[in-house]
PDB file of N, CA and C in Angstrom:
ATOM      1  N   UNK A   1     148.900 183.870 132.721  1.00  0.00           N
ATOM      2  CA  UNK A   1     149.424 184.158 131.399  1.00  0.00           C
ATOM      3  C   UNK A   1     149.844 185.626 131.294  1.00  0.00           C
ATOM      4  N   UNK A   2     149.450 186.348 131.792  1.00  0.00           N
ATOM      5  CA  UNK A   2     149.498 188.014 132.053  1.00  0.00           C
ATOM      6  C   UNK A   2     151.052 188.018 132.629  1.00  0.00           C
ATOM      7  N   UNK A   3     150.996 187.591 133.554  1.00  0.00           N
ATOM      8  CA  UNK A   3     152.499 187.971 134.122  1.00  0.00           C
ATOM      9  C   UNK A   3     153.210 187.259 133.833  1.00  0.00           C
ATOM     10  N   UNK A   4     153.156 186.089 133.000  1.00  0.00           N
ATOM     11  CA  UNK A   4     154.198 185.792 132.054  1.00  0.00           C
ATOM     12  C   UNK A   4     154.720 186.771 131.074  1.00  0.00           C
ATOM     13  N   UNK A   5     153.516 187.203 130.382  1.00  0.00           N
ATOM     14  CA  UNK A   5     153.782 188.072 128.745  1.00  0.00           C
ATOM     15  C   UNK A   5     154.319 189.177 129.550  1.00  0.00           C
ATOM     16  N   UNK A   6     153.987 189.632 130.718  1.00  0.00           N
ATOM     17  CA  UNK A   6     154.448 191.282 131.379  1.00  0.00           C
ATOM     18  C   UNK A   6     155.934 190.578 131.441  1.00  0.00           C
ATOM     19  N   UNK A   7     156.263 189.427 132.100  1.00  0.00           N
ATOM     20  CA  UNK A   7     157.777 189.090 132.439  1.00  0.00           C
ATOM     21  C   UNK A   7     158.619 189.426 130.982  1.00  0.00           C
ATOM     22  N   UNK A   8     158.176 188.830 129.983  1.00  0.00           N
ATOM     23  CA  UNK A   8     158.672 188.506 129.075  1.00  0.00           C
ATOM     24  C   UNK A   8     159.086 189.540 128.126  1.00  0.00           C
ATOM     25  N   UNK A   9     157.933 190.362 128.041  1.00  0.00           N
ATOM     26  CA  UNK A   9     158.019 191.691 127.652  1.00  0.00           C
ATOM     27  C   UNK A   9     158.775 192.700 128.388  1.00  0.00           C
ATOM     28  N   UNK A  10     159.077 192.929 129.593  1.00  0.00           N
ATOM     29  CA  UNK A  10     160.268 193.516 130.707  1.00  0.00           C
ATOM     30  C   UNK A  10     161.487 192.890 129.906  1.00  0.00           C
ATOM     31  N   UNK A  11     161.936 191.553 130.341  1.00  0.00           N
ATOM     32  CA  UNK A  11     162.791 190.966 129.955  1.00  0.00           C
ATOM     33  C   UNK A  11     163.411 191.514 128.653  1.00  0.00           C
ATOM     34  N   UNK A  12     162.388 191.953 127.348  1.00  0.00           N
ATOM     35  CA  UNK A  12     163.014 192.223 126.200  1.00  0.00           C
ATOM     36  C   UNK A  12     163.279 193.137 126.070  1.00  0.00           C
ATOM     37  N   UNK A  13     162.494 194.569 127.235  1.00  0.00           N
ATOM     38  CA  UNK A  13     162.822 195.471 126.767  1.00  0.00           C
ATOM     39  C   UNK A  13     164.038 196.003 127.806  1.00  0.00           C
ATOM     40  N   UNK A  14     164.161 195.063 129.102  1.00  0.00           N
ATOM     41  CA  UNK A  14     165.601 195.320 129.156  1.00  0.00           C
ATOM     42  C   UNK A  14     166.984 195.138 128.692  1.00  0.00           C
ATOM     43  N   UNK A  15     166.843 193.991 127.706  1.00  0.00           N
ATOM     44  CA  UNK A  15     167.830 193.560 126.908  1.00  0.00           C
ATOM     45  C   UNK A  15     167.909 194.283 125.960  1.00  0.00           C
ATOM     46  N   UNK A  16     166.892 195.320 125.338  1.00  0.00           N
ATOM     47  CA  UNK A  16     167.077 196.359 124.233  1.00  0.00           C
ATOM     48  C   UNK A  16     167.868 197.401 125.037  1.00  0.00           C
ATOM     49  N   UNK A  17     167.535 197.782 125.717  1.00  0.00           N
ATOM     50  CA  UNK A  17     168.665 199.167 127.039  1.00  0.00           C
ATOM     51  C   UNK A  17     170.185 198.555 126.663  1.00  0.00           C
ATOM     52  N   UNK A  18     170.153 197.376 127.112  1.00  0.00           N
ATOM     53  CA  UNK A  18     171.935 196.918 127.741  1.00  0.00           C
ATOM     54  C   UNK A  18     172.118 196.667 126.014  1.00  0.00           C
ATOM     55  N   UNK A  19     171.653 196.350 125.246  1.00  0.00           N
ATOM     56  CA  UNK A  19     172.067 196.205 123.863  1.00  0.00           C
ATOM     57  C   UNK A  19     172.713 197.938 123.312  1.00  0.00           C
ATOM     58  N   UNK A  20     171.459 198.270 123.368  1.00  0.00           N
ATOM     59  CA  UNK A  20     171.492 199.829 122.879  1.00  0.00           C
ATOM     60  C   UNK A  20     172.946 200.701 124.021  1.00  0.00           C
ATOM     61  N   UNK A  21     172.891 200.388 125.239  1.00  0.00           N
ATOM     62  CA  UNK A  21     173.835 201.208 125.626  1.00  0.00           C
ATOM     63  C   UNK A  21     175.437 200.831 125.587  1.00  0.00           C
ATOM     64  N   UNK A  22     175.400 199.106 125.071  1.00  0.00           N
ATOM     65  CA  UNK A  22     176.744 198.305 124.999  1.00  0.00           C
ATOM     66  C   UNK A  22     177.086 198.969 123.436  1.00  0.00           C
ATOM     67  N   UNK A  23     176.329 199.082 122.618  1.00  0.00           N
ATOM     68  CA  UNK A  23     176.701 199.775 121.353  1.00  0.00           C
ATOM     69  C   UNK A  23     177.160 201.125 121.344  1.00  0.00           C
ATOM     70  N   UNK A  24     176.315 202.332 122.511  1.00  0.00           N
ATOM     71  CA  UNK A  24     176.972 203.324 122.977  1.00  0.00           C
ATOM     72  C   UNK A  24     178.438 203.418 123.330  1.00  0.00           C
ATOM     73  N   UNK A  25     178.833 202.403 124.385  1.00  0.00           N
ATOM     74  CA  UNK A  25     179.943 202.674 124.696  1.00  0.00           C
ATOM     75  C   UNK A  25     180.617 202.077 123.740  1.00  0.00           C
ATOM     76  N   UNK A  26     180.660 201.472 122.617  1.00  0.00           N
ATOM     77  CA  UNK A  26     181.398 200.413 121.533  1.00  0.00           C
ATOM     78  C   UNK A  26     181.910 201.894 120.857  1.00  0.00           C
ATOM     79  N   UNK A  27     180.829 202.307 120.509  1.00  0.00           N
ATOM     80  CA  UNK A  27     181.408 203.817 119.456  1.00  0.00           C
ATOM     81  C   UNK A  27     181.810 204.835 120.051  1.00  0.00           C
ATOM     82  N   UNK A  28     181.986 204.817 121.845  1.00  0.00           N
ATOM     83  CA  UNK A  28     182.974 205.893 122.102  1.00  0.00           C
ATOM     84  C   UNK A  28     184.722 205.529 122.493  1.00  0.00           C
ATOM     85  N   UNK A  29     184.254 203.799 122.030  1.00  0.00           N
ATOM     86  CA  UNK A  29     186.177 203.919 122.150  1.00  0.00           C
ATOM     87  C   UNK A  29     187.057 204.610 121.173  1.00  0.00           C
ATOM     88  N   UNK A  30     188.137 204.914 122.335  1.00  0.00           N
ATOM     89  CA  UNK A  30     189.213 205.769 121.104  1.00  0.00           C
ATOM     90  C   UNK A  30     190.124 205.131 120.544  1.00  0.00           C
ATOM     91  N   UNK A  31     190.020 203.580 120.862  1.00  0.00           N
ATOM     92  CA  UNK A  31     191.185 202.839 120.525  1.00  0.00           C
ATOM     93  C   UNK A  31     190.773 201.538 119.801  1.00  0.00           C
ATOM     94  N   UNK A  32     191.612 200.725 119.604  1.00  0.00           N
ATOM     95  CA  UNK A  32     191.303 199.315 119.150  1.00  0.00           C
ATOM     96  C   UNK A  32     191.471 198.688 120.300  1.00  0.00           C
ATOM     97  N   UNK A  33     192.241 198.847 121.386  1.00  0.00           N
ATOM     98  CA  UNK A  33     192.468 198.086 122.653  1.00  0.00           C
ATOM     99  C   UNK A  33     191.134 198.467 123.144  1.00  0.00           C
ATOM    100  N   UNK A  34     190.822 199.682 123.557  1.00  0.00           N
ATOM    101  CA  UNK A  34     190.021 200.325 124.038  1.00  0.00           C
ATOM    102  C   UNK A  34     188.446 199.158 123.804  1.00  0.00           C
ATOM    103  N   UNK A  35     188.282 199.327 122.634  1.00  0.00           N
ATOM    104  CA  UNK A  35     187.188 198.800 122.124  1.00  0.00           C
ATOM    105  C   UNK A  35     187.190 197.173 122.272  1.00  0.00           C
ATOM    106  N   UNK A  36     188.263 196.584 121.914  1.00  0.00           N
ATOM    107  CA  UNK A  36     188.169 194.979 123.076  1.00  0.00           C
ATOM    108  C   UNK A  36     187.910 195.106 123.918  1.00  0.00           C
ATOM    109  N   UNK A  37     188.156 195.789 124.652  1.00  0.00           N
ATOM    110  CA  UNK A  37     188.204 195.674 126.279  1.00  0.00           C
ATOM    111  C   UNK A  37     186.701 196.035 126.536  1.00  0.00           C
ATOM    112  N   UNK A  38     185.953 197.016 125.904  1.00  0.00           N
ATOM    113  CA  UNK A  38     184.504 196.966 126.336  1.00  0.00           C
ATOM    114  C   UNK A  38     183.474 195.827 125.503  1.00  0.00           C
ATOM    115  N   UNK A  39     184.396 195.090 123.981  1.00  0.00           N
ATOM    116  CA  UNK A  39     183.501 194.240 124.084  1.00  0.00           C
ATOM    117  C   UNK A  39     183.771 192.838 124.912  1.00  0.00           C
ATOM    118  N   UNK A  40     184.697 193.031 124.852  1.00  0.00           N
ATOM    119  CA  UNK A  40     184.512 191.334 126.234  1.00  0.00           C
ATOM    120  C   UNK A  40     183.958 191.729 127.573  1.00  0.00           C
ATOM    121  N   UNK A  41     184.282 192.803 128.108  1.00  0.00           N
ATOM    122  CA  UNK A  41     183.449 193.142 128.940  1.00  0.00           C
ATOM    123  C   UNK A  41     181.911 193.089 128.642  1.00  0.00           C
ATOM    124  N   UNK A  42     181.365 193.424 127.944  1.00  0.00           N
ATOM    125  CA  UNK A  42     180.078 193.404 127.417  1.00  0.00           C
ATOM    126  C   UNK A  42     179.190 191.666 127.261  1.00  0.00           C
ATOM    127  N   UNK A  43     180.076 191.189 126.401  1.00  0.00           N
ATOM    128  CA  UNK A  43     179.900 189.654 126.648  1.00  0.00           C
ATOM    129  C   UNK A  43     180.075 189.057 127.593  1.00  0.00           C
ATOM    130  N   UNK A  44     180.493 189.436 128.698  1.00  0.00           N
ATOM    131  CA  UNK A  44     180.695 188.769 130.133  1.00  0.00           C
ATOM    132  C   UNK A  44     179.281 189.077 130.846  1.00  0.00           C
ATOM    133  N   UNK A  45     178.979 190.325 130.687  1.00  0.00           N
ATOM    134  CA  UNK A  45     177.569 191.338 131.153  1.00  0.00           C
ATOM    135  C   UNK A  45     176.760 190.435 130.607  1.00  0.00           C
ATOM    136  N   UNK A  46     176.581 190.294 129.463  1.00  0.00           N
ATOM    137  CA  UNK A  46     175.415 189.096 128.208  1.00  0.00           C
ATOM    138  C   UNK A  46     175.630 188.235 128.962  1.00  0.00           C
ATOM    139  N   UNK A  47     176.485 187.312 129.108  1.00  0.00           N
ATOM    140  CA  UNK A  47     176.313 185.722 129.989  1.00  0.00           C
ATOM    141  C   UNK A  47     175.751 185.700 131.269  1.00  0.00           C
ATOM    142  N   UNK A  48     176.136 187.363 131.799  1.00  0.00           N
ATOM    143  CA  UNK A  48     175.727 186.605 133.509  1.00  0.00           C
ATOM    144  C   UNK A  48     173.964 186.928 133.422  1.00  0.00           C
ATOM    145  N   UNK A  49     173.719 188.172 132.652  1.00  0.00           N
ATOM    146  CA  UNK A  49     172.337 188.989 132.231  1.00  0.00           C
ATOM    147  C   UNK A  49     171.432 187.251 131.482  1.00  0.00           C
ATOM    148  N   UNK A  50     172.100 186.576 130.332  1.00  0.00           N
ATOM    149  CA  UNK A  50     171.226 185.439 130.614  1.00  0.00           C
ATOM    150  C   UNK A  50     171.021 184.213 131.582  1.00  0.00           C
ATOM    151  N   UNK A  51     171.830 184.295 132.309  1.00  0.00           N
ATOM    152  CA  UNK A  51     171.620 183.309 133.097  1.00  0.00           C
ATOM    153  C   UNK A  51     170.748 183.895 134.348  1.00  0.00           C
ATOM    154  N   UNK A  52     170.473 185.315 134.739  1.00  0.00           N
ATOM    155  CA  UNK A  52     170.164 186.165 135.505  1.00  0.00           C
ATOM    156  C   UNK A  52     168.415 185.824 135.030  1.00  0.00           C
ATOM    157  N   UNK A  53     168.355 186.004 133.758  1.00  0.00           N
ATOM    158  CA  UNK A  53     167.011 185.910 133.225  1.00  0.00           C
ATOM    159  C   UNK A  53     166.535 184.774 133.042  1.00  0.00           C
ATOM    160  N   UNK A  54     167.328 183.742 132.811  1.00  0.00           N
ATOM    161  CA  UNK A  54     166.826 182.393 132.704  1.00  0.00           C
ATOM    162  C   UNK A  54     166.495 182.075 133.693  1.00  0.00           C
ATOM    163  N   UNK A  55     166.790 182.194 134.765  1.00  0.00           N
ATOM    164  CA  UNK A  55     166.897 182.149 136.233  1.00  0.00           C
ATOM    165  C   UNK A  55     165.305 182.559 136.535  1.00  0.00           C
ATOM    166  N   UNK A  56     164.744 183.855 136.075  1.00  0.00           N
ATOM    167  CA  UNK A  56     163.427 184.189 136.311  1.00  0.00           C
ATOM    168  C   UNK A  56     162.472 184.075 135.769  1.00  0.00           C
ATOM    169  N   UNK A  57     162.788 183.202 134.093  1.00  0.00           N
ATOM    170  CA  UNK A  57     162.276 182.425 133.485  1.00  0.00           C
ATOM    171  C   UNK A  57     161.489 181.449 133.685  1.00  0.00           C
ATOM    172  N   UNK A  58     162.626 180.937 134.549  1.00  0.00           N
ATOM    173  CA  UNK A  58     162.369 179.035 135.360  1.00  0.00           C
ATOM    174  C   UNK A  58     161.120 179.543 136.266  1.00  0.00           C
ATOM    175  N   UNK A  59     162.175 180.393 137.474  1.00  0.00           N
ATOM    176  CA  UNK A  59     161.122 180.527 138.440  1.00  0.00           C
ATOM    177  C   UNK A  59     159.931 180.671 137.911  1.00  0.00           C
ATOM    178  N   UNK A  60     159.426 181.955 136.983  1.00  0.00           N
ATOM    179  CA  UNK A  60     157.636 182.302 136.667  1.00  0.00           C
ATOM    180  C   UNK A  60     157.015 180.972 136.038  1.00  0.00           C
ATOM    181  N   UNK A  61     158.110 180.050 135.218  1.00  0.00           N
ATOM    182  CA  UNK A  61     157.415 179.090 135.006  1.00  0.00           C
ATOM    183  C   UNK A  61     156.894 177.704 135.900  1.00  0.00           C
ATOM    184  N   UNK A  62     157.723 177.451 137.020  1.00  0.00           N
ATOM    185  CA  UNK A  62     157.420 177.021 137.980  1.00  0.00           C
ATOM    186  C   UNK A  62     156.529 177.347 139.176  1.00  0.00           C
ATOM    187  N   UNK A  63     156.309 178.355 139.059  1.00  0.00           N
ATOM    188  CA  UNK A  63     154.873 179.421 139.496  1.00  0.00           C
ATOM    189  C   UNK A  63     153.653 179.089 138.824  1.00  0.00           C
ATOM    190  N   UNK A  64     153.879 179.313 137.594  1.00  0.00           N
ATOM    191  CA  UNK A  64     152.367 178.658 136.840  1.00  0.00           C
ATOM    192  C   UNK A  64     152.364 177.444 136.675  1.00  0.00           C
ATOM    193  N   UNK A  65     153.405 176.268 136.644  1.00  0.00           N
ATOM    194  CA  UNK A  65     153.071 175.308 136.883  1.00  0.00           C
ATOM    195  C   UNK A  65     151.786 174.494 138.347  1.00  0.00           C
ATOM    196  N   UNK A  66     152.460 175.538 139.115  1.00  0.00           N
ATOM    197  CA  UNK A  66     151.933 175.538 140.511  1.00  0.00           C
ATOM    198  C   UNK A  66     150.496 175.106 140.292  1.00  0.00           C
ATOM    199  N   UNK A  67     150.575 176.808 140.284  1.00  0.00           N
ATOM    200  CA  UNK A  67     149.069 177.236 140.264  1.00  0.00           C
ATOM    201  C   UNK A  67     148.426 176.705 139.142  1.00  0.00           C
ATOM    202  N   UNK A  68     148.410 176.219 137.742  1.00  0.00           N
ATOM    203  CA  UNK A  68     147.779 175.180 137.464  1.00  0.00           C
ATOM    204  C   UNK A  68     147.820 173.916 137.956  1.00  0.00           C
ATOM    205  N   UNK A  69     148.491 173.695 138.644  1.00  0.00           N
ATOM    206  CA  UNK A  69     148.151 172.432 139.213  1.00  0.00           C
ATOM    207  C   UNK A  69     147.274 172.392 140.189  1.00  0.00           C
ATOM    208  N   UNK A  70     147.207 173.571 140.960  1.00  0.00           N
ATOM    209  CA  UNK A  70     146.349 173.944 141.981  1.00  0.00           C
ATOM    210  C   UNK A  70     144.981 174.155 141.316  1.00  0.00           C
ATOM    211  N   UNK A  71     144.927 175.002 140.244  1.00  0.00           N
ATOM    212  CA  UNK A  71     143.487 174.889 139.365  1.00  0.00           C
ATOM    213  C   UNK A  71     142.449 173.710 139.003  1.00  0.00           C
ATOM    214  N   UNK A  72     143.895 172.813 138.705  1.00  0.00           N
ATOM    215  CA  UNK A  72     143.201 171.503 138.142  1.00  0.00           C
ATOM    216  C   UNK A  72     142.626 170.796 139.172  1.00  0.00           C
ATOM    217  N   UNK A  73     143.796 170.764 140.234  1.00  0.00           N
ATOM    218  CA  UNK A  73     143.013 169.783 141.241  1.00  0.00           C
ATOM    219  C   UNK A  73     142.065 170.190 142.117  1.00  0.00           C
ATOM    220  N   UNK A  74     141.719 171.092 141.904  1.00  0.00           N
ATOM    221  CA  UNK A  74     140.043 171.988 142.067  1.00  0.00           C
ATOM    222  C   UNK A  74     139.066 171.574 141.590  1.00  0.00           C
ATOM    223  N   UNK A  75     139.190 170.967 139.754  1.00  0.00           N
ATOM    224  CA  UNK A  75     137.702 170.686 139.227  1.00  0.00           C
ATOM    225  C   UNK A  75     138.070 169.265 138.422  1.00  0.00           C
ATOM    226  N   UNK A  76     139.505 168.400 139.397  1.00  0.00           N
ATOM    227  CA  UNK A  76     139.558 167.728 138.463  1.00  0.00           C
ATOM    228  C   UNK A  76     138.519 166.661 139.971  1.00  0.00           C
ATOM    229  N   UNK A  77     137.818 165.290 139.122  1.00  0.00           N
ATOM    230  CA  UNK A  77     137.661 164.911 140.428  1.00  0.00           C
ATOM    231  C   UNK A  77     137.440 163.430 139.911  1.00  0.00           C
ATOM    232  N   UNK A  78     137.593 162.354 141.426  1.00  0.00           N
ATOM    233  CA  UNK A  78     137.836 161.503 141.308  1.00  0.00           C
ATOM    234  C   UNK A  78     136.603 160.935 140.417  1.00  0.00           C
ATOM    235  N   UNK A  79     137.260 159.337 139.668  1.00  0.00           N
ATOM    236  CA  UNK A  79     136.296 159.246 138.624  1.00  0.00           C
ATOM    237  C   UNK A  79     135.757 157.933 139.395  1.00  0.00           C
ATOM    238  N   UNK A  80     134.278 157.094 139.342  1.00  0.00           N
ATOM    239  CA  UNK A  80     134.218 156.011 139.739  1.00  0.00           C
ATOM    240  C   UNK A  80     134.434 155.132 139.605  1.00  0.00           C
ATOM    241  N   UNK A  81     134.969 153.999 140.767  1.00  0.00           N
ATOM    242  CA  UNK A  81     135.324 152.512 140.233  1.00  0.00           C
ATOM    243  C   UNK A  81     134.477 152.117 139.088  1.00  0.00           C
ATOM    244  N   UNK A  82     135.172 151.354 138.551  1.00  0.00           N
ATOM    245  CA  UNK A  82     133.799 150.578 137.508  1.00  0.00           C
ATOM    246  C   UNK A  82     134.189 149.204 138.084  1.00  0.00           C
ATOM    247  N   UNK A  83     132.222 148.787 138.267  1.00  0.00           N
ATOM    248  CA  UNK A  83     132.238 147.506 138.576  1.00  0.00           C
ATOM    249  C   UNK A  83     132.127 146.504 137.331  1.00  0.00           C
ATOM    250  N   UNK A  84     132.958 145.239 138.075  1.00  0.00           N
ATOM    251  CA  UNK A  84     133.204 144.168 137.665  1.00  0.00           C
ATOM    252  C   UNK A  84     132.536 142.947 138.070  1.00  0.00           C
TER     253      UNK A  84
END
C-alpha cells in the first residue's frame, strides 16, 4: 500500500510541474499563433504523459495483485472434505 500512495503521490506531483510549466510557456507567447501552437503541443504532451502513467498505474497494480496473491496463498489453506 506504501508504494502505491508513494506512486500516486509522484504521479501528482509530477503532473503539477508539467501543468504549472505548460501555463508558463502559455503566458510567454507573443502571439495568437504562437500560443496555439504551444497549446496543442501541450495536449499532445497530456495524452502521451497519461497513457505513460496509466501504463505505471497498471503495472504497480498488477504487482500488488501478485503479491497478494502470494500472501494469501500462504495462510489460505486447504479446507477438509466433508464426509458423506
Amino acid at each position: 500500500m506504501q508504494d502505491a500512495s508513494r506512486n500516486w503521490f509522484e504521479l501528482g506531483q509530477k503532473q503539477w510541474q508539467r501543468n504549472l510549466d505548460g501555463l508558463t510557456r502559455l503566458t510567454r507567447a507573443s502571439s495568437v499563433q504562437e500560443f496555439t501552437a504551444i497549446q496543442s503541443e501541450l495536449l499532445r504532451e497530456g495524452l502521451q504523459h497519461m497513457v505513460q502513467d496509466s501504463r505505471v498505474i497498471a503495472e504497480g497494480s498488477v504487482r500488488a495483485i501478485e503479491e497478494a496473491g502470494k500472501a494469501f496463498s500462504g495462510v489460505a489453506q486447504p479446507t477438509p472434505p466433508i464426509a458423506r
